[in-house]
N, C-alpha and C. Protein backbone atom coordinates (compact mmCIF):
# COMPACT_ATOMS: atom_id res chain seq x y z
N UNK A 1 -124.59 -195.71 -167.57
CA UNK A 1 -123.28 -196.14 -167.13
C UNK A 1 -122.63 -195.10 -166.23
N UNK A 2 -122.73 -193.80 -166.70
CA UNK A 2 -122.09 -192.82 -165.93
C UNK A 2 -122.66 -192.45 -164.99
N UNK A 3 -124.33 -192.60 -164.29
CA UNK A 3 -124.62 -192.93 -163.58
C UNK A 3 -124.54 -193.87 -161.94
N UNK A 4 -124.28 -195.04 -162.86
CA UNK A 4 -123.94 -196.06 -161.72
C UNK A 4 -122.71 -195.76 -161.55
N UNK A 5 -121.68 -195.43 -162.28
CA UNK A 5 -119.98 -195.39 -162.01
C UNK A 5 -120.22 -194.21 -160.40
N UNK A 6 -121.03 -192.91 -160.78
CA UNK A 6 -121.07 -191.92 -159.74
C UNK A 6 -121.29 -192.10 -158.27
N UNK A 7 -122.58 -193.52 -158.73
CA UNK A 7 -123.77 -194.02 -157.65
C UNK A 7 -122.57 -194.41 -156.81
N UNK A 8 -121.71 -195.60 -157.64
CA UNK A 8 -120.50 -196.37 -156.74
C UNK A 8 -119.70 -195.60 -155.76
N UNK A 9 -119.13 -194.16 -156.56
CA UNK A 9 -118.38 -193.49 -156.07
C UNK A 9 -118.76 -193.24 -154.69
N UNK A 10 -120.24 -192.46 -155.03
CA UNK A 10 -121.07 -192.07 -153.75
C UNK A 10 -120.78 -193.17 -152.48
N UNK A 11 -121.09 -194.48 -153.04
CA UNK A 11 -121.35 -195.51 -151.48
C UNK A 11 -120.01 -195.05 -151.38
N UNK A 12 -118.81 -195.16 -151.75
CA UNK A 12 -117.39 -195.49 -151.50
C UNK A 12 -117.23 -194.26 -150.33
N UNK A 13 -117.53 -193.22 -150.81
CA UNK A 13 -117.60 -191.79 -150.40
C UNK A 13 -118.33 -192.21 -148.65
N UNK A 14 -119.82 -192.73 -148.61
CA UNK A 14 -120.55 -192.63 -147.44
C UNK A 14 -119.73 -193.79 -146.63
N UNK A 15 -119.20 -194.83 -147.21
CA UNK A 15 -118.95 -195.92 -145.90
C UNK A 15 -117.45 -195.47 -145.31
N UNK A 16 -116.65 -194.77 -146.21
CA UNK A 16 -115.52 -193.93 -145.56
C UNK A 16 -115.74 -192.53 -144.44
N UNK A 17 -116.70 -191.98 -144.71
CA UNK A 17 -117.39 -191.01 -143.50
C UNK A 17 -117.76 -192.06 -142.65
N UNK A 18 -118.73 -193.13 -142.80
CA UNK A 18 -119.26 -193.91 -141.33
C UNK A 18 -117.83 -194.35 -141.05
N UNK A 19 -117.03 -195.02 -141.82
CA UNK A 19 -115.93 -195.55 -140.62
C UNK A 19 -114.54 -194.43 -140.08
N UNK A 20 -114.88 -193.58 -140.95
CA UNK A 20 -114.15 -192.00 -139.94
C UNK A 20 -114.96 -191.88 -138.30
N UNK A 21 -115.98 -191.58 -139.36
CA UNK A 21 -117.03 -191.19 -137.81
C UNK A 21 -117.05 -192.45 -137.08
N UNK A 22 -116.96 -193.76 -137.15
CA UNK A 22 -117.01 -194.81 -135.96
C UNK A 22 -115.72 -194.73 -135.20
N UNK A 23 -114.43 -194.52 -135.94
CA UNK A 23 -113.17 -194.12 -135.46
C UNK A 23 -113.18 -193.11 -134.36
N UNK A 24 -113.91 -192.17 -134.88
CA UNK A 24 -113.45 -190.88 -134.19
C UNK A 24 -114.38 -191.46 -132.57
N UNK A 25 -115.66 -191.92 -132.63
CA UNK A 25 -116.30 -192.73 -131.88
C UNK A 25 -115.69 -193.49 -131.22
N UNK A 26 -114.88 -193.84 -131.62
CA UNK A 26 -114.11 -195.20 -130.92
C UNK A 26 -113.13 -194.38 -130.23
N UNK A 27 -112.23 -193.26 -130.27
CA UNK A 27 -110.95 -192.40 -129.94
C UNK A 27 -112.01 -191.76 -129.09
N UNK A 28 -112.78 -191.13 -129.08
CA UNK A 28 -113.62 -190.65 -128.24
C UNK A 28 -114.07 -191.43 -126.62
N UNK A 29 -114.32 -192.40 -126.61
CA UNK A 29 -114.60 -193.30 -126.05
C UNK A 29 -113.02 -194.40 -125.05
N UNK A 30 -112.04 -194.11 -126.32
CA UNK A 30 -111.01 -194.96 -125.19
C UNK A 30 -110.50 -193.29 -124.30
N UNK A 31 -110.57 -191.95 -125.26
CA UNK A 31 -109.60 -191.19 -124.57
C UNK A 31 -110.56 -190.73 -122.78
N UNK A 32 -111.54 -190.98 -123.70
CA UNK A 32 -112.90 -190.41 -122.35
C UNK A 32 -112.59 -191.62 -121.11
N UNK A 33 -112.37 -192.83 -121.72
CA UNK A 33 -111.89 -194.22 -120.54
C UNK A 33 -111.28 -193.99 -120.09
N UNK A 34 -109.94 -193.86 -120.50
CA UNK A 34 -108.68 -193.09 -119.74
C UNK A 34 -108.71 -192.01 -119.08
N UNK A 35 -109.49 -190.89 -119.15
CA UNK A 35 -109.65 -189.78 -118.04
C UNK A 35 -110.22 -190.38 -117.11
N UNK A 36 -111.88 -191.13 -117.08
CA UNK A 36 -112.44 -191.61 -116.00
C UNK A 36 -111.82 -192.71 -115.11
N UNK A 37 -111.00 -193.46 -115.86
CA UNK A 37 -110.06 -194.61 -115.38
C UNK A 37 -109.02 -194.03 -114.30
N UNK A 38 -108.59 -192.42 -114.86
CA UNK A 38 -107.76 -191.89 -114.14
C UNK A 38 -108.08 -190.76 -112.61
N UNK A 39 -109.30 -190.59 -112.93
CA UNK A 39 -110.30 -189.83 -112.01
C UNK A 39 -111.16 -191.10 -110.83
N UNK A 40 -111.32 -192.22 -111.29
CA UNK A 40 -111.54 -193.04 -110.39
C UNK A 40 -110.63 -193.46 -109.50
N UNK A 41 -109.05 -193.71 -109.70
CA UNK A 41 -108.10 -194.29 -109.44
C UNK A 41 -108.03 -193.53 -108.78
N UNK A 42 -108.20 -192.28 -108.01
CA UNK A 42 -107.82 -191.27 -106.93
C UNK A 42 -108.94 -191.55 -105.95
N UNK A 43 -110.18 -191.49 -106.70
CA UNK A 43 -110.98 -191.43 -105.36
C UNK A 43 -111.39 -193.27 -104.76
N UNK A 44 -111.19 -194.26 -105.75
CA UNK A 44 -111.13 -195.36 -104.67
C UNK A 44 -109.62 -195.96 -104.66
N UNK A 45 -109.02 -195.35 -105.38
CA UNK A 45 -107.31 -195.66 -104.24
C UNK A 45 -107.07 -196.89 -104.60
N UNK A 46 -107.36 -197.47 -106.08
CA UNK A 46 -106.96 -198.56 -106.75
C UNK A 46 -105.28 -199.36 -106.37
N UNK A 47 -104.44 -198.11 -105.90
CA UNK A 47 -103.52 -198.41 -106.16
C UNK A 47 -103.24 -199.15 -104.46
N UNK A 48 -103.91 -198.55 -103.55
CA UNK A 48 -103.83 -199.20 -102.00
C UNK A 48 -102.88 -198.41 -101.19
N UNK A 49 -102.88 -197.07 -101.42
CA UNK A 49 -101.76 -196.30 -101.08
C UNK A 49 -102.65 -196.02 -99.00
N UNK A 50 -104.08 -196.14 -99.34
CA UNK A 50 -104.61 -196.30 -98.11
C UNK A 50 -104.71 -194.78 -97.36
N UNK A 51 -104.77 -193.72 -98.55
CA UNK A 51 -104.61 -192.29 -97.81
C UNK A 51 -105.67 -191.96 -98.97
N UNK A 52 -105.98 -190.33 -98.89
CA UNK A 52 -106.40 -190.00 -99.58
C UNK A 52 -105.23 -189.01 -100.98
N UNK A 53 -106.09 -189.33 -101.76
CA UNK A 53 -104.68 -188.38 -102.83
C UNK A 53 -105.05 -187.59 -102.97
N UNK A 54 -104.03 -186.51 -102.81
CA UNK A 54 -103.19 -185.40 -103.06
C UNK A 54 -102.38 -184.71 -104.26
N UNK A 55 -102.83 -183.59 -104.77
CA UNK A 55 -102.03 -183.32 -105.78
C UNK A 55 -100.24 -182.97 -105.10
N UNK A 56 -100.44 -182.55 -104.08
CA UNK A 56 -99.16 -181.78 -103.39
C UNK A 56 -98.12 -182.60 -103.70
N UNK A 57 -97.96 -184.06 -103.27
CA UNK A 57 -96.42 -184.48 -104.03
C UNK A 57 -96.12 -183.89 -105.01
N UNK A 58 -96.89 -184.51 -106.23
CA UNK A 58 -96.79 -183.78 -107.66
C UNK A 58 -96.42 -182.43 -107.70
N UNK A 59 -96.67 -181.41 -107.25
CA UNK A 59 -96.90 -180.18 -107.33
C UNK A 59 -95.43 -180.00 -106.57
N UNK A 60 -94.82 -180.52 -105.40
CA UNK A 60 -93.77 -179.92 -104.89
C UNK A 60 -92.48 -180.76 -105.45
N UNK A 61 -92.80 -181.99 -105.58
CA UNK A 61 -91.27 -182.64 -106.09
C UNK A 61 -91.61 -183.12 -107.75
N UNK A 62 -92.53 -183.02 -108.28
CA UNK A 62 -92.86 -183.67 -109.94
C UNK A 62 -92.91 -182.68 -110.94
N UNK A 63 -92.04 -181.65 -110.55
CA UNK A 63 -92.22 -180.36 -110.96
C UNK A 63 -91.55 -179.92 -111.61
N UNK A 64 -90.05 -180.43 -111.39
CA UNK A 64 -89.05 -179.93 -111.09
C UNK A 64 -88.64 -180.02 -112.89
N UNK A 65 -89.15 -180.71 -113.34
CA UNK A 65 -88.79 -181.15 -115.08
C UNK A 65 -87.11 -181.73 -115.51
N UNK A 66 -87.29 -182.42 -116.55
CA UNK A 66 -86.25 -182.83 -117.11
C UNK A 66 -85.75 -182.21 -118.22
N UNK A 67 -84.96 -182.36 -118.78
CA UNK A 67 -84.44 -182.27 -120.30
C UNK A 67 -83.75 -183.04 -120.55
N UNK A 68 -83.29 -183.30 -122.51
CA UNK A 68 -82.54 -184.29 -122.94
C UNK A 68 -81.19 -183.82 -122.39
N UNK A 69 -80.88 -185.82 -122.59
CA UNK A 69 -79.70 -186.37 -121.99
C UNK A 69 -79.20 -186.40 -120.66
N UNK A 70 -80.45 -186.47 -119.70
CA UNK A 70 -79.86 -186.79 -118.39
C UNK A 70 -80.14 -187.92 -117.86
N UNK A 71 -80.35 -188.86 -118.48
CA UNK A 71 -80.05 -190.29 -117.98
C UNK A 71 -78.86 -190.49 -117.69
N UNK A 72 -79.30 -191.04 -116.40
CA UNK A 72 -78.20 -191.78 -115.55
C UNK A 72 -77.37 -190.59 -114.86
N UNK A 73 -77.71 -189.03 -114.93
CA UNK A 73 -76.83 -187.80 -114.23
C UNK A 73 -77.54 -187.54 -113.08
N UNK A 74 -76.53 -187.79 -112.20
CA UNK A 74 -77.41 -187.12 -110.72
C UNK A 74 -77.56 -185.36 -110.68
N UNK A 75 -78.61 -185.30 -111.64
CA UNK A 75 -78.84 -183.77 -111.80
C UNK A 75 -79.95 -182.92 -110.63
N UNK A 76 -79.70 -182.90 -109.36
CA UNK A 76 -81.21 -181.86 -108.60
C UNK A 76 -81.50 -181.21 -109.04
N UNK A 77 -80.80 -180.23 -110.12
CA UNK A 77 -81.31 -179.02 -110.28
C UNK A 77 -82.43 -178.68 -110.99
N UNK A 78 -83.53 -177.66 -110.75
CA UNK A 78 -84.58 -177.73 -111.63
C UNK A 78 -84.62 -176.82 -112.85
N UNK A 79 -85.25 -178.04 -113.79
CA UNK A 79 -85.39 -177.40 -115.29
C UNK A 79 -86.60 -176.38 -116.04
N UNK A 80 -87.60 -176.43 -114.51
CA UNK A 80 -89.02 -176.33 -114.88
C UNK A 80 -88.57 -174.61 -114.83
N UNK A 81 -89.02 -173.52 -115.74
CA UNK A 81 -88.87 -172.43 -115.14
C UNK A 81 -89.69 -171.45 -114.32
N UNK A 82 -91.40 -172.42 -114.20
CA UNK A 82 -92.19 -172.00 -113.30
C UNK A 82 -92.17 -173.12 -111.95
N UNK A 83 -91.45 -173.70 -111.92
CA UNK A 83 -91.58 -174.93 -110.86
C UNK A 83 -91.64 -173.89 -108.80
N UNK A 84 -91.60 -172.65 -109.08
CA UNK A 84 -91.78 -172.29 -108.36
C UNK A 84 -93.18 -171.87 -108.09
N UNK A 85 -93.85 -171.40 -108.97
CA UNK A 85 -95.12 -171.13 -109.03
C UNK A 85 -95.84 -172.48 -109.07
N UNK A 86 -95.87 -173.75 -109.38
CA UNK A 86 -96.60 -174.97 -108.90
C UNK A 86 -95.93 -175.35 -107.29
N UNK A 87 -94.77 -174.91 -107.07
CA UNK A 87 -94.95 -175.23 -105.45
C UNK A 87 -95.42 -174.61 -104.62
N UNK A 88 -95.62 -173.11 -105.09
CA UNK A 88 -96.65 -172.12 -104.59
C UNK A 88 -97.71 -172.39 -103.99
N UNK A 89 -98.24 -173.15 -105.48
CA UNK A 89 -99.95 -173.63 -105.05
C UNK A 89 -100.06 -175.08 -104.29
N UNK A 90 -98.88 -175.88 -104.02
CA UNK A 90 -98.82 -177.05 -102.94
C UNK A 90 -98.73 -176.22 -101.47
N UNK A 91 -98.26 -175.51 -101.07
CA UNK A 91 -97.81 -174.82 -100.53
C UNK A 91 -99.01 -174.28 -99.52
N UNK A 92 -100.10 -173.67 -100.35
CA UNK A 92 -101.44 -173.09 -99.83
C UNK A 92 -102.39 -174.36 -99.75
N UNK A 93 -102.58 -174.65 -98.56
CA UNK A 93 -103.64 -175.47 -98.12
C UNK A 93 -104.95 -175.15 -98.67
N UNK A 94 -105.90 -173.79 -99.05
CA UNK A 94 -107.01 -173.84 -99.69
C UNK A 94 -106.63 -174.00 -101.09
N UNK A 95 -106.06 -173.51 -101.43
CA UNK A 95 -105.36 -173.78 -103.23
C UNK A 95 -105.40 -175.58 -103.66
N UNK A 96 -104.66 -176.05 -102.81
CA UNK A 96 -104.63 -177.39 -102.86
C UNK A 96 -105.56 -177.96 -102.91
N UNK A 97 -106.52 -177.99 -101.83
CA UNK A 97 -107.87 -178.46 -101.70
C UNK A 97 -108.49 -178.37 -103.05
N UNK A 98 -108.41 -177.10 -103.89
CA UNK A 98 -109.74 -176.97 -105.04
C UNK A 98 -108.88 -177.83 -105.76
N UNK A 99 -107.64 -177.31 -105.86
CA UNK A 99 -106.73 -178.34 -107.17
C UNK A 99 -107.06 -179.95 -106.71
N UNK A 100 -106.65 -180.20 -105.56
CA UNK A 100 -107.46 -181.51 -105.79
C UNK A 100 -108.86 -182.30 -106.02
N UNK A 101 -109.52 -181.22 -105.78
CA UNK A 101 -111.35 -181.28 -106.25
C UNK A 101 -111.37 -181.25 -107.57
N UNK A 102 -110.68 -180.17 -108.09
CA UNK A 102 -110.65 -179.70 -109.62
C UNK A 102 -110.27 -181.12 -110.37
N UNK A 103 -108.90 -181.64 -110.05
CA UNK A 103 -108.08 -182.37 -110.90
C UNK A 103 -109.30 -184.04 -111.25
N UNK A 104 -109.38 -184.09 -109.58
CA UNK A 104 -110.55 -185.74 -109.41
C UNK A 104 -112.10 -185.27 -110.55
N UNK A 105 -112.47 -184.00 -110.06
CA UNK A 105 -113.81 -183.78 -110.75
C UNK A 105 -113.43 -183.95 -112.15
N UNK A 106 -112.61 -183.06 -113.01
CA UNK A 106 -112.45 -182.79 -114.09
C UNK A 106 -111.93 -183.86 -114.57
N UNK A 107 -111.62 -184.74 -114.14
CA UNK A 107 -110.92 -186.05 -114.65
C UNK A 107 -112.19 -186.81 -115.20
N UNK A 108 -112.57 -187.17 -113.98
CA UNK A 108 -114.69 -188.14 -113.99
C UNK A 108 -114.78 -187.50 -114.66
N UNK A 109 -115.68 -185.95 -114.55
CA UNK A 109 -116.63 -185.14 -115.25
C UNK A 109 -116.17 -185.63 -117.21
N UNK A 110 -115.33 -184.86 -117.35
CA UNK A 110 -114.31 -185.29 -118.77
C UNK A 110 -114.88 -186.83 -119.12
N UNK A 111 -114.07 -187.92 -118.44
CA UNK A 111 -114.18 -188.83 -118.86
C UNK A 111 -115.80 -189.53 -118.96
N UNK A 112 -116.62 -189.06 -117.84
CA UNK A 112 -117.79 -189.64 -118.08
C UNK A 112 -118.82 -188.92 -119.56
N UNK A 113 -118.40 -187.60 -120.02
CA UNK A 113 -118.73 -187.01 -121.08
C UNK A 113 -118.51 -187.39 -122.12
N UNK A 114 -116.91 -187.96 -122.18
CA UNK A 114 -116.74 -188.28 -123.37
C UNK A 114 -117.16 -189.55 -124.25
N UNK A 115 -117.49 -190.47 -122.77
CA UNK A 115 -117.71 -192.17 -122.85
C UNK A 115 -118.94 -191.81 -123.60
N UNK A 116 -120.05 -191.38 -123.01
CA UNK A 116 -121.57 -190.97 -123.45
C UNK A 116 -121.39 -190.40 -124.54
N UNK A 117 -120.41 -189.28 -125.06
CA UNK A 117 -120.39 -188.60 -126.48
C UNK A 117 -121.76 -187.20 -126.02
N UNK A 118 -121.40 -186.68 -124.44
CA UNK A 118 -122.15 -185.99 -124.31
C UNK A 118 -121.42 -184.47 -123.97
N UNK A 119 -121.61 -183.63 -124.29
CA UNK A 119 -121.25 -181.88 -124.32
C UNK A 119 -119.49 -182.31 -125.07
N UNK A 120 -119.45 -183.19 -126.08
CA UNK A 120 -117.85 -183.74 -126.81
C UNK A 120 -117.32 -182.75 -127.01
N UNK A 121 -117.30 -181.24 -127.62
CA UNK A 121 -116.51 -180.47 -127.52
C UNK A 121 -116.33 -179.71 -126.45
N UNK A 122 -116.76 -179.49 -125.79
CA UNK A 122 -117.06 -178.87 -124.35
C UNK A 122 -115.32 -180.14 -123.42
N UNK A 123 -116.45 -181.36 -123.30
CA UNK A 123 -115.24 -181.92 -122.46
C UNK A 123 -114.23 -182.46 -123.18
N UNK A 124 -114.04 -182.41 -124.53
CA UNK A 124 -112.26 -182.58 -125.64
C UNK A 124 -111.79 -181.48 -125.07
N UNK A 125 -112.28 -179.91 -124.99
CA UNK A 125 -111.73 -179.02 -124.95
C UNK A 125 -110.79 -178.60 -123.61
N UNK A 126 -111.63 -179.12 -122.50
CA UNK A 126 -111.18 -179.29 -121.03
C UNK A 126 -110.26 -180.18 -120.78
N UNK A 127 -110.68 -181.15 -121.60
CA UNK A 127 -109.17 -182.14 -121.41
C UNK A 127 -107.82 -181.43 -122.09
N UNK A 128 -108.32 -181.12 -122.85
CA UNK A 128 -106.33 -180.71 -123.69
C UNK A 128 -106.33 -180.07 -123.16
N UNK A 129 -107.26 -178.93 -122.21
CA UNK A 129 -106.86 -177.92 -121.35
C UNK A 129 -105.84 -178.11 -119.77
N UNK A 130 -106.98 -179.46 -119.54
CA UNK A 130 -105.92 -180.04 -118.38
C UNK A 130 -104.58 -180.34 -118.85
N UNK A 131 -104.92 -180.94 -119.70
CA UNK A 131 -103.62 -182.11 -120.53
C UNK A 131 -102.27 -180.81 -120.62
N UNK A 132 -103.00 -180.13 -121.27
CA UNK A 132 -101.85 -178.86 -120.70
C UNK A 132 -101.02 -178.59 -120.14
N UNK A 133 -102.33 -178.54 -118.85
CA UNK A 133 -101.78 -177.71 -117.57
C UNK A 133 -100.40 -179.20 -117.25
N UNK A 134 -100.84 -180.15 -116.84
CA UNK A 134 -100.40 -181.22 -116.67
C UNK A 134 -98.66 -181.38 -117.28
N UNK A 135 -98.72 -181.17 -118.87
CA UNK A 135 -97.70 -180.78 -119.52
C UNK A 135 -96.97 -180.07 -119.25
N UNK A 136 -97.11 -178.46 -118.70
CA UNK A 136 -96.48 -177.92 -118.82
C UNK A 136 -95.86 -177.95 -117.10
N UNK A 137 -96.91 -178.08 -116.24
CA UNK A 137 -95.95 -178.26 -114.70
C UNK A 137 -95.24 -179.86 -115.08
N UNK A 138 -95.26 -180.46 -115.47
CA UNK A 138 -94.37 -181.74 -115.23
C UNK A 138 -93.20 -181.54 -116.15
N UNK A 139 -92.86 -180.80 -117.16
CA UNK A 139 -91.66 -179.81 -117.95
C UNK A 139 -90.45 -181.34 -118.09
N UNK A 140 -91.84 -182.59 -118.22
CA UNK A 140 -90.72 -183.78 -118.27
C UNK A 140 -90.35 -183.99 -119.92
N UNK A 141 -89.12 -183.35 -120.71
CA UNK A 141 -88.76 -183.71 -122.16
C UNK A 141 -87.64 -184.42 -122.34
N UNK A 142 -86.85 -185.22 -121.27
CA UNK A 142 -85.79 -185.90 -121.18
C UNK A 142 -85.86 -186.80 -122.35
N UNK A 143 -87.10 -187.01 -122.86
CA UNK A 143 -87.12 -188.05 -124.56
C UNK A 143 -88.03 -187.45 -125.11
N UNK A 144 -87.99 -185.85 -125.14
CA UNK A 144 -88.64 -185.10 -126.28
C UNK A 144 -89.60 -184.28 -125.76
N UNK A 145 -90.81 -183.52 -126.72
CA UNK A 145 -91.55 -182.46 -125.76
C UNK A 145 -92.86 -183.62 -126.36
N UNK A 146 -92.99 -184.78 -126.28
CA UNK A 146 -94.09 -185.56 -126.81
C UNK A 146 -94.07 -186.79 -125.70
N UNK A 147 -94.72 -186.33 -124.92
CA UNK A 147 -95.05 -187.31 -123.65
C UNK A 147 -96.45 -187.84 -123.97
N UNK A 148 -96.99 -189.07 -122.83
CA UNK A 148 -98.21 -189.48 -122.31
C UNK A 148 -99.11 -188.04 -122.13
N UNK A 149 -98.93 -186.77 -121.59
CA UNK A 149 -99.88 -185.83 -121.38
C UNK A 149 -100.21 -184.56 -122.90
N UNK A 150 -98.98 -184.89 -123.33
CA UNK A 150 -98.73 -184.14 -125.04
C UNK A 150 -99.71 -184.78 -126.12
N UNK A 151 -100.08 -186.06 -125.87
CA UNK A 151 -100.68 -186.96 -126.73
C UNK A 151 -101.84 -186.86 -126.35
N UNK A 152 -102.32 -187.00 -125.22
CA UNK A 152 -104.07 -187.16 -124.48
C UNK A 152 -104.41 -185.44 -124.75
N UNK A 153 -103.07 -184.11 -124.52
CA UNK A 153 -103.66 -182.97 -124.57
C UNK A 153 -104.28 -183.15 -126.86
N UNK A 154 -103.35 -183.45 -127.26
CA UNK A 154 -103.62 -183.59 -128.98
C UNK A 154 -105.10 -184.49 -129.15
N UNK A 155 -105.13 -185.52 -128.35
CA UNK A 155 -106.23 -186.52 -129.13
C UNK A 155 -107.43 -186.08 -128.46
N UNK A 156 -107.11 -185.13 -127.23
CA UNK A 156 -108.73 -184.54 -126.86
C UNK A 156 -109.01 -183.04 -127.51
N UNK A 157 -107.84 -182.43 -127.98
CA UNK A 157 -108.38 -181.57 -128.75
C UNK A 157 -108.81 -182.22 -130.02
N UNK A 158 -108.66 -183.18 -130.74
CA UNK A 158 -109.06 -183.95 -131.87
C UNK A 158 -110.65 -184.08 -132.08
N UNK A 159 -110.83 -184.90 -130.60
CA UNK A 159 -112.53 -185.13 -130.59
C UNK A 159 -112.93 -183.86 -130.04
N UNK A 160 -112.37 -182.63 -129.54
CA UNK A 160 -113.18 -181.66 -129.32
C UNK A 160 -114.04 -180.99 -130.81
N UNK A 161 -112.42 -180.85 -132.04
CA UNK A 161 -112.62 -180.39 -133.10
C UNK A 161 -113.61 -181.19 -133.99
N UNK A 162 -113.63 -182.34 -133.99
CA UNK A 162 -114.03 -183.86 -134.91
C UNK A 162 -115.18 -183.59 -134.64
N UNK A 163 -116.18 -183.29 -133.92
CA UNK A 163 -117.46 -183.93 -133.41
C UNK A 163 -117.43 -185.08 -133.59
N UNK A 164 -116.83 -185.66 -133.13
CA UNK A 164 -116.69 -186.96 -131.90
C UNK A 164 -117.71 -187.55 -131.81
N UNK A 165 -118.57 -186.64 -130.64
CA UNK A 165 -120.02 -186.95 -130.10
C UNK A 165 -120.73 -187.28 -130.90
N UNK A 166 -120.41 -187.17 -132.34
CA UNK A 166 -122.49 -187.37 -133.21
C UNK A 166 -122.39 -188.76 -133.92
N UNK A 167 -121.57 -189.32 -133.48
CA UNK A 167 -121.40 -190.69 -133.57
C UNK A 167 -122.03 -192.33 -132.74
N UNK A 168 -122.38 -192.26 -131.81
CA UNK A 168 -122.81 -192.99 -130.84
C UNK A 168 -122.68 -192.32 -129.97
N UNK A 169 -123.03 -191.41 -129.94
CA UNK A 169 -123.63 -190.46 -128.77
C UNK A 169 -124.50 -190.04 -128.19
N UNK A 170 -124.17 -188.99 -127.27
CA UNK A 170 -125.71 -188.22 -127.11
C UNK A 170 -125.64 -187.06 -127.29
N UNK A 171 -124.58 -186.68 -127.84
CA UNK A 171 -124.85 -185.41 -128.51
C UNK A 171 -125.43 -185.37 -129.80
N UNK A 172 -125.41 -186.79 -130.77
CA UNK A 172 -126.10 -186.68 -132.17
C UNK A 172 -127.68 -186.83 -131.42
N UNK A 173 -128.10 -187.50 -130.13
CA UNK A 173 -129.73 -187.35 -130.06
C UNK A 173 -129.92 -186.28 -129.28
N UNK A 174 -129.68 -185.27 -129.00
CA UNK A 174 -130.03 -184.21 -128.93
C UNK A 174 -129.75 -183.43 -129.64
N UNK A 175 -129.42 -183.33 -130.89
CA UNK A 175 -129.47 -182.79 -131.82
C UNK A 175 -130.47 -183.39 -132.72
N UNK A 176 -130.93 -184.47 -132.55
CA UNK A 176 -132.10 -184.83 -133.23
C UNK A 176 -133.50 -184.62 -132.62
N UNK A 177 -133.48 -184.47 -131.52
CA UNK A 177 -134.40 -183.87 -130.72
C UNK A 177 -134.85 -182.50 -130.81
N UNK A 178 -134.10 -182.15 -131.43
CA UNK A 178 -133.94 -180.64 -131.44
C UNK A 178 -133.58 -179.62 -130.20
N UNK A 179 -133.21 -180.26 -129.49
CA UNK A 179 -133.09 -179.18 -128.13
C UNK A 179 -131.99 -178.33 -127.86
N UNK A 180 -131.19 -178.71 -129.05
CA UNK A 180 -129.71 -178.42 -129.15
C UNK A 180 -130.17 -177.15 -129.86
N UNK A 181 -130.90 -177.23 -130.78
CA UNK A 181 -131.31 -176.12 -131.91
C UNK A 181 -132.02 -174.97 -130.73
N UNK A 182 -132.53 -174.98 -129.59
CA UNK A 182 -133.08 -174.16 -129.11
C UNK A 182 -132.42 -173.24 -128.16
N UNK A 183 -130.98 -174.29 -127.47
CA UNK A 183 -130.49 -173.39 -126.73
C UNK A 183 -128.72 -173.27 -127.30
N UNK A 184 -128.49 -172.36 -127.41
CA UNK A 184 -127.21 -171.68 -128.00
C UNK A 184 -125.88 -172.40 -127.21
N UNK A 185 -125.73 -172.07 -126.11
CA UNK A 185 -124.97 -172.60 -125.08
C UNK A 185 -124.37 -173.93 -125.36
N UNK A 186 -125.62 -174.82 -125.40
CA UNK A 186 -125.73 -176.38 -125.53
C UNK A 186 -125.15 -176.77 -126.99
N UNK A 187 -125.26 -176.44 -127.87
CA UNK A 187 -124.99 -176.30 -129.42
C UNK A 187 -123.63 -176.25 -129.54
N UNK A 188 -123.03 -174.88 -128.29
CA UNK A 188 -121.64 -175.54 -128.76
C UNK A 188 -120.72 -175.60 -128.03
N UNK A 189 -121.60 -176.63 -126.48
CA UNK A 189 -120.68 -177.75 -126.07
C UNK A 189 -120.58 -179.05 -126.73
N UNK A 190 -121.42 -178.97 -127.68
CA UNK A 190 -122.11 -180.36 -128.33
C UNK A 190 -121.07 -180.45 -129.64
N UNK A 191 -120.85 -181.56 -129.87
CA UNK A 191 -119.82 -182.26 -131.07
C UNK A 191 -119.61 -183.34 -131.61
């Protein structure tokens, strides 16, 4: 009897890990959509803007940040206290250039990693890194310090930490392959 009572426990125990781990699989997979969704949308111009994009708007006028309670105040003044140092880097024509290589690559790169569940802590980690950067030049808290970029920087550090990847991934078959076991590096972009 005390047996089977344990046995039960056990399944109860394993089908709550598989549907953690399909979750985390599943968060893995929409947050990885949304980077690549957002890294595509620049380079074929979904939106029909008919130019090529540019971080430089962003960087010289999206900068400037908000704080609570200025709805509806015709406030110019800026809240950001580095908003000078992101117009800096609009400012420099080679600067710009990588930031816009950087932002399009790292967007794809990210998102196509995470879809696959391939180097998952490696590209969780780059995203909350962007998600960051993103956060902290846009200094937008007019409804709190928990924005759209506060949330994607949290849920990609999540699947960076989670191993994410060993779920329907390809980081759990190369770890079954063993190739992960051979090179150090690879082991722990892998998650």
């Amino acid at each position: 009897m005390l047996r089977s009572a344990f046995a039960t426990e056990v399944d109860i125990v394993d089908k709550l890990d598989q549907r953690r781990a399909r979750g985390l699989a599943l968060l893995r997979i929409a947050v990885g959509a949304g980077f690549l969704y957002a890294g595509l949308e620049k380079v074929f111009d979904f939106a029909g803007a008919g130019a090529p994009w540019t971080a430089a708007g962003f960087l010289k006028f999206g900068t400037g940040g908000t704080i609570p309670n200025m709805t509806g105040l015709p406030d110019p003044m800026s809240h950001n206290p580095i908003q000078g140092f992101w117009g800096g880097l609009a400012a420099d024509p080679g600067l710009l250039g990588l930031i816009n290589f950087l932002v399009v690559f790292g967007e794809v790169a990210i998102g196509i990693a995470l879809v696959l569940g391939l180097a998952t802590r490696l590209a969780g980690a780059l995203g909350a890194i962007m998600m960051f950067l993103f956060w902290l030049a846009a200094w937008d808290f007019e409804y709190g310090p928990v924005n759209q970029q506060f949330v994607y920087m949290i849920l990609s550090a999540i699947v960076a930490y989670a191993s994410a990847g060993k779920t329907l991934g390809l980081d759990e078959k190369l770890e079954e392959s063993g190739l992960a076991h051979r090179f150090a590096p690879l082991r722990l972009a892998m998650g």
